[in-house]
Protein backbone atom coordinates (compact mmCIF):
# COMPACT_ATOMS: atom_id res chain seq x y z
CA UNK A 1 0.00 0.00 0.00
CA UNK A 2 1.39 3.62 -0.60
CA UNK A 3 0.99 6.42 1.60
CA UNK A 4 -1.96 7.61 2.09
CA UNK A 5 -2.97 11.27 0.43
CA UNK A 6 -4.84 13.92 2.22
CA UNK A 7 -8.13 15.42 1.89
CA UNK A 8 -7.15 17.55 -0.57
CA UNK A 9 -4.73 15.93 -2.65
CA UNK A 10 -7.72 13.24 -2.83
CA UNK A 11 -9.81 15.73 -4.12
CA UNK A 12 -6.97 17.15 -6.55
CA UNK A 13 -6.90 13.73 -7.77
CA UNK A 14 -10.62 13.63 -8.46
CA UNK A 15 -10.23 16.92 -10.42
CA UNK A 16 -7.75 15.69 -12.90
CA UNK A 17 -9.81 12.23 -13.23
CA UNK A 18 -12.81 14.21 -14.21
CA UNK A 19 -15.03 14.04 -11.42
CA UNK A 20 -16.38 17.42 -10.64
CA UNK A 21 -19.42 16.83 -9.57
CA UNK A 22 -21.58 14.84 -6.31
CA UNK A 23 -23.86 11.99 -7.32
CA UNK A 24 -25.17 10.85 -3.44
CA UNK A 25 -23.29 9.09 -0.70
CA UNK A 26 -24.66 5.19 -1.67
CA UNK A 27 -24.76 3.55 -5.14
CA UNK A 28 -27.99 2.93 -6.57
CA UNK A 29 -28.69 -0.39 -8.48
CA UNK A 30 -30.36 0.86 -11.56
CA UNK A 31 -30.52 -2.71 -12.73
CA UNK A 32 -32.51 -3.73 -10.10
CA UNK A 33 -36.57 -2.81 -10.73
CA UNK A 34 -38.03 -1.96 -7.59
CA UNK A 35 -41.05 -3.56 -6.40
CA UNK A 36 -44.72 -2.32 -6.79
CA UNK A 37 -47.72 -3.83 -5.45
CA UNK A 38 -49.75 -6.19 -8.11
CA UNK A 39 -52.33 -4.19 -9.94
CA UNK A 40 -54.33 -5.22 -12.86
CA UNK A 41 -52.99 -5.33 -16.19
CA UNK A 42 -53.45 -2.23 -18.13
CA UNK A 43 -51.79 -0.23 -21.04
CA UNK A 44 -50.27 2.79 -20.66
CA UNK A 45 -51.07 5.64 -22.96
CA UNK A 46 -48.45 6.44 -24.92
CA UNK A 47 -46.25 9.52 -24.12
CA UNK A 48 -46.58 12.07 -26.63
CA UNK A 49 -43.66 13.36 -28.66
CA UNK A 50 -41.38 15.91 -28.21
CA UNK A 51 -42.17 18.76 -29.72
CA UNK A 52 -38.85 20.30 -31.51
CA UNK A 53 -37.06 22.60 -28.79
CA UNK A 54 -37.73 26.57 -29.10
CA UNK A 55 -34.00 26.73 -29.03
CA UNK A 56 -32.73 24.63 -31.81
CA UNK A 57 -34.53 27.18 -34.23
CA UNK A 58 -32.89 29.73 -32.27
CA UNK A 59 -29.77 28.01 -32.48
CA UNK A 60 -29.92 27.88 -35.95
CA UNK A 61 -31.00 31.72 -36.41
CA UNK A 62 -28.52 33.08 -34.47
CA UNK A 63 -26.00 31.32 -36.24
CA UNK A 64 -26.74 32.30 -39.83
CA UNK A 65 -26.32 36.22 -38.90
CA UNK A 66 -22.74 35.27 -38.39
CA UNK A 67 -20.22 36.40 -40.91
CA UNK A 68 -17.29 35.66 -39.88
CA UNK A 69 -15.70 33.23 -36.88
CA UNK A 70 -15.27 36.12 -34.43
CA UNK A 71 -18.67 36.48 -35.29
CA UNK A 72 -19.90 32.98 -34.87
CA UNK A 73 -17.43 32.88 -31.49
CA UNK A 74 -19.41 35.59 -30.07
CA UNK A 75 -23.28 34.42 -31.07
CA UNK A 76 -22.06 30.80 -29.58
CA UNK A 77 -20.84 32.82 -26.30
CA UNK A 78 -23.97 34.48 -26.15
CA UNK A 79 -26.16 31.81 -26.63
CA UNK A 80 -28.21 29.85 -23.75
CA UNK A 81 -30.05 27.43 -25.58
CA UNK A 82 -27.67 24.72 -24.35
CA UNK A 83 -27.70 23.11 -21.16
CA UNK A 84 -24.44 22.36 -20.79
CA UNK A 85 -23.00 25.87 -20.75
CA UNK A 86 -24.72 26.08 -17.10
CA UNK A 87 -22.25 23.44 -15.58
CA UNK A 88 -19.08 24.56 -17.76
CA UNK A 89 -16.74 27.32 -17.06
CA UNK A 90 -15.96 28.88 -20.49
CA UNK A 91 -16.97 28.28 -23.87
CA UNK A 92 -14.90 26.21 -26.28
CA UNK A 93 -15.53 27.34 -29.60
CA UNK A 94 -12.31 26.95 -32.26
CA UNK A 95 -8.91 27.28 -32.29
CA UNK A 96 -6.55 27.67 -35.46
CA UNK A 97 -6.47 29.68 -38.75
CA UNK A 98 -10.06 30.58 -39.84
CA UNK A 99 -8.74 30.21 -43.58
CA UNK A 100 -7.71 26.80 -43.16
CA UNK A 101 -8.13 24.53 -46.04
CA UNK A 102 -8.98 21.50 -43.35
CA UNK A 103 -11.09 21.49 -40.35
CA UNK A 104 -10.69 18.91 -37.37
CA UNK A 105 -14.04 18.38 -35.75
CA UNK A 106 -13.96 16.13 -32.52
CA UNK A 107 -16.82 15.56 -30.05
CA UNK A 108 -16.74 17.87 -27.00
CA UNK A 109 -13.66 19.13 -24.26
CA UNK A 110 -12.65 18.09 -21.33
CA UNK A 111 -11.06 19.40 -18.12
CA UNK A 112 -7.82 21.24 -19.43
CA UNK A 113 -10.05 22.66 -22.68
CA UNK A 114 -12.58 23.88 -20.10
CA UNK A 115 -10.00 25.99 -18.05
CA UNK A 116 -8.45 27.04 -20.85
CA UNK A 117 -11.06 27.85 -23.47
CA UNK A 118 -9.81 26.26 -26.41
CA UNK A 119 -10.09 22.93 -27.97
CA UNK A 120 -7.74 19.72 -27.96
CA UNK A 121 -5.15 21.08 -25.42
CA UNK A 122 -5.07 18.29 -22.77
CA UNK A 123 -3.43 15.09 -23.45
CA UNK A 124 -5.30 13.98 -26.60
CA UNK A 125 -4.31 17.46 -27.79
CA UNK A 126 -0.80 17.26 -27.25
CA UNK A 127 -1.13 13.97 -28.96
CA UNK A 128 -3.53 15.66 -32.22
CA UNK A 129 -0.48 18.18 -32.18
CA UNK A 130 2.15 15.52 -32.82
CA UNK A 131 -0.49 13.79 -35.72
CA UNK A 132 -0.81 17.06 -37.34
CA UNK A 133 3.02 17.59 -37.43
CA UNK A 134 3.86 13.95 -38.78
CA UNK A 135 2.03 15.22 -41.95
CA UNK A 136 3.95 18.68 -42.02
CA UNK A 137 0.54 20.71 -40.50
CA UNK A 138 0.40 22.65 -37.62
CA UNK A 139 -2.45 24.96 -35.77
CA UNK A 140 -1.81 27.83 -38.11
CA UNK A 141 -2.68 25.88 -40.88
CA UNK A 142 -5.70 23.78 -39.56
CA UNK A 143 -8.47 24.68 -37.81
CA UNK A 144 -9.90 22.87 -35.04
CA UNK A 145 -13.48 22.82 -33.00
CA UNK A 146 -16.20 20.24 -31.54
CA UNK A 147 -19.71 19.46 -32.28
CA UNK A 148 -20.43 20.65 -28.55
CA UNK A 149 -19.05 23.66 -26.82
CA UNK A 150 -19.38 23.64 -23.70
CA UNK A 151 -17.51 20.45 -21.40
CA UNK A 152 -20.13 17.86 -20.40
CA UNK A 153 -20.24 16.96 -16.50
CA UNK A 154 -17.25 14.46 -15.73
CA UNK A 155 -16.41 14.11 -19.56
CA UNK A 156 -19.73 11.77 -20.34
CA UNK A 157 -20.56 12.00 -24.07
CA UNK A 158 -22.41 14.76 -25.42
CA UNK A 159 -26.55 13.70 -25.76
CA UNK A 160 -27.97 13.95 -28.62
CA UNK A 161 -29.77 16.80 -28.09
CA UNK A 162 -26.54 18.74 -27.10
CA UNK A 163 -25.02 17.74 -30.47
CA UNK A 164 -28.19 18.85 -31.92
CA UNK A 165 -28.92 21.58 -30.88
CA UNK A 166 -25.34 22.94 -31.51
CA UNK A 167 -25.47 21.03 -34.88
CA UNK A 168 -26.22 24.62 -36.61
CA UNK A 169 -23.03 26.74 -35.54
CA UNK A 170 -21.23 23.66 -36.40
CA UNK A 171 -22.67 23.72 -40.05
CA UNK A 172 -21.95 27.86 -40.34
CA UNK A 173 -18.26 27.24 -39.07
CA UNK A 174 -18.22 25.03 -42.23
CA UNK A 175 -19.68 27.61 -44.70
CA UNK A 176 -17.39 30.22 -43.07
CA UNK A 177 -14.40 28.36 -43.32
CA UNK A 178 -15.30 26.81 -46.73
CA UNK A 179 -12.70 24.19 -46.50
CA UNK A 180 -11.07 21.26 -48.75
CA UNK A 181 -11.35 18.42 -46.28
CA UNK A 182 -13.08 18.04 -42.94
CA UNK A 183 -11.92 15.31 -40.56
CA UNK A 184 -14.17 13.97 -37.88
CA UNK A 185 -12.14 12.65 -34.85
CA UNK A 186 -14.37 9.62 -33.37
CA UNK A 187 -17.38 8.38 -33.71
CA UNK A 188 -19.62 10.40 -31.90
CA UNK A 189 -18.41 13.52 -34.51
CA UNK A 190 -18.88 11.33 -37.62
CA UNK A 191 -22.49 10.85 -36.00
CA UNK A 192 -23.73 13.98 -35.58
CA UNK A 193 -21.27 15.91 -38.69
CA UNK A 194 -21.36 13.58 -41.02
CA UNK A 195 -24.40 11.55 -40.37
CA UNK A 196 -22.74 8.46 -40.10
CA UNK A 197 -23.88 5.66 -37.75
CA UNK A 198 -21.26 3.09 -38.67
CA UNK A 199 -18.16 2.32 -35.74
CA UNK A 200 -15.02 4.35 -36.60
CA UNK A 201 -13.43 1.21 -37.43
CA UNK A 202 -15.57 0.61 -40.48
CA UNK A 203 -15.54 4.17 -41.62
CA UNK A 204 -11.85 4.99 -41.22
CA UNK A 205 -10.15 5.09 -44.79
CA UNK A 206 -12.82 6.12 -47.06
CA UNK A 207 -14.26 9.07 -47.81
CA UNK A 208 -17.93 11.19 -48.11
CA UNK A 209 -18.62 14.23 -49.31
CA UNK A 210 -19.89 16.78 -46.99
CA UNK A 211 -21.87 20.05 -47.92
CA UNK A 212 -24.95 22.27 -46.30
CA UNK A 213 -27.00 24.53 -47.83
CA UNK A 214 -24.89 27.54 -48.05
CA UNK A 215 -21.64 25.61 -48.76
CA UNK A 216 -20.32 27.43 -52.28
CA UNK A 217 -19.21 23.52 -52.90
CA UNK A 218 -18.92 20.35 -51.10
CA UNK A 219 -16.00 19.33 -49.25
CA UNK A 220 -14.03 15.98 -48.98
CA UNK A 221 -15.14 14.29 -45.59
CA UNK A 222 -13.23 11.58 -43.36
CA UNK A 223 -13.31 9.93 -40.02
CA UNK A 224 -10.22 8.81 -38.10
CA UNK A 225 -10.06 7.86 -34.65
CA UNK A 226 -10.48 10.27 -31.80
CA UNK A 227 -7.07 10.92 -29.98
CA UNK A 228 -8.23 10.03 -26.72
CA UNK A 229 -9.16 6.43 -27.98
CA UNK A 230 -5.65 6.10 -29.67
CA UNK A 231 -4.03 6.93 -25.89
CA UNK A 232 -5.58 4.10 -24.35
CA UNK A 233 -5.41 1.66 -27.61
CA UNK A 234 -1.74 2.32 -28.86
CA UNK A 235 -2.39 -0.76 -31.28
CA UNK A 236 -4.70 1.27 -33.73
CA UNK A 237 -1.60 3.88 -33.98
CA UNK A 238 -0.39 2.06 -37.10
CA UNK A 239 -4.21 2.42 -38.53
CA UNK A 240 -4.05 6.39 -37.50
CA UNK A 241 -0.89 6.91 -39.52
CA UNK A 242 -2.61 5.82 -42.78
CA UNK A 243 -5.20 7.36 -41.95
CA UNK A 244 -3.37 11.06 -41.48
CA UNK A 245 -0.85 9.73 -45.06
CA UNK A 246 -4.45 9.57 -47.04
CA UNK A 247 -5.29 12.71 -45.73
CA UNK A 248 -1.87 14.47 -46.47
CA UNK A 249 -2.51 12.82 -50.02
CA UNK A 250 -6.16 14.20 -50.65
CA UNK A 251 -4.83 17.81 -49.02
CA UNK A 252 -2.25 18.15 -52.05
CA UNK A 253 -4.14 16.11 -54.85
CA UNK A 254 -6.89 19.25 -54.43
CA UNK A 255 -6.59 22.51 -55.77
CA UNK A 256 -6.26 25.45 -53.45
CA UNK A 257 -9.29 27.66 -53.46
């Protein structure tokens, strides 16, 4: 056994593990249905459907005013539509050069993005940092963001309404930017950016084409796995450095805009 820590480097610890937040004092067995008295069989009514939030059509106003990313940085800031941004402590939006001819979308940030504001700048950033330089790019000539802004409580994944209803200043980044290629890192970006279901193994390799509405044309689209999943599964790095050599290859087969 080691030494023991004290209250507060205990809590320290939880910090950097992600926990920042109480549950309750016992576990609960969700698995376990608790027990109601017999009653007589009888249907429920259905419950009715969801009517589509106020604030996704707000969402998706707000972010076709926007011009330009400062712009879009500042409508995203301003915006309360998602409830994540109550729990966070600043708003992630992009980091890198808003004429990029590639964008780098992954799924939401974490603890050291959340202090810091900006994406990818914990440990799976340091390790997108060292991807991006093995195929000669760098942050000033890539641009990165998620499909969520705002860091979801102890890192959990983004719901789908989250992703949703942040789906639309996604989409304007992309008509902004207007780039050549746009990489999804993991699966839960390919989901809700590219529309694809599929595990990130089966997708990696080949590409889409991505466009919206007010995309002047569409751009070439890819998935490769999310940095944080290559950390803990150092056997898929081999399959990652393809991945980033077809994407070097596809950057200089297109013409510059």
């Amino acid at each position: 056994m080691g030494a023991s820590l004290s209250p507060s480097e205990i809590l320290q610890w939880y910090l950097d593990a992600g926990v920042d937040e109480a549950i309750g004092e016992a576990p609960v067995d969700r698995f376990r249905a608790p027990k109601t008295p017999a009653t007589p069989s009888r249907k429920r009514p259905p419950e009715p459907a969801a009517a589509p939030p106020a604030f996704l059509q707000s969402a998706c106003d707000l972010a076709a005013t926007a011009e330009t990313l400062d712009d879009l940085g500042a409508v995203i800031e301003a915006f309360d539509g998602c409830a994540l941004k109550k729990t966070a402590t600043k708003t992630v939006f992009a980091d890198g050069n808003p004429a990029a001819r590639i964008v780098f979308i992954g799924e939401a940030p974490g603890a050291e993005e959340d202090r810091r504001g900006l994406p990818f700048v914990g440990p799976s950033g340091k390790l997108l940092d060292r991807m991006l330089a093995s195929i000669g790019l760098d942050r000033g000539n890539v641009l990165i963001s998620n499909t969520v802004y705002w860091r979801p409580p102890g890192n959990r994944q983004p719901t789908p309404l989250e992703a949703a209803v942040c789906l639309p200043f996604v989409e304007r980044l992309m008509e902004i930017v207007d780039p050549d290629i746009v990489v999804a890192l993991g699966g839960a970006a390919a989901k809700s950016v590219l529309a694809l279901s599929k595990s990130v193994g089966s997708l990696r390799g080949r590409w889409f084409s991505y466009a919206t509405p007010r995309m002047p044309r569409p751009a070439q689209a890819t998935v490769l796995y999310h940095p944080s999943y290559l950390l803990g599964s150092p056997a898929q790095k081999r399959n990652a450095w393809a991945d980033l050599r077809s994407v070097r290859r596809k950057l200089d087969s297109l013409p510059e805009n």
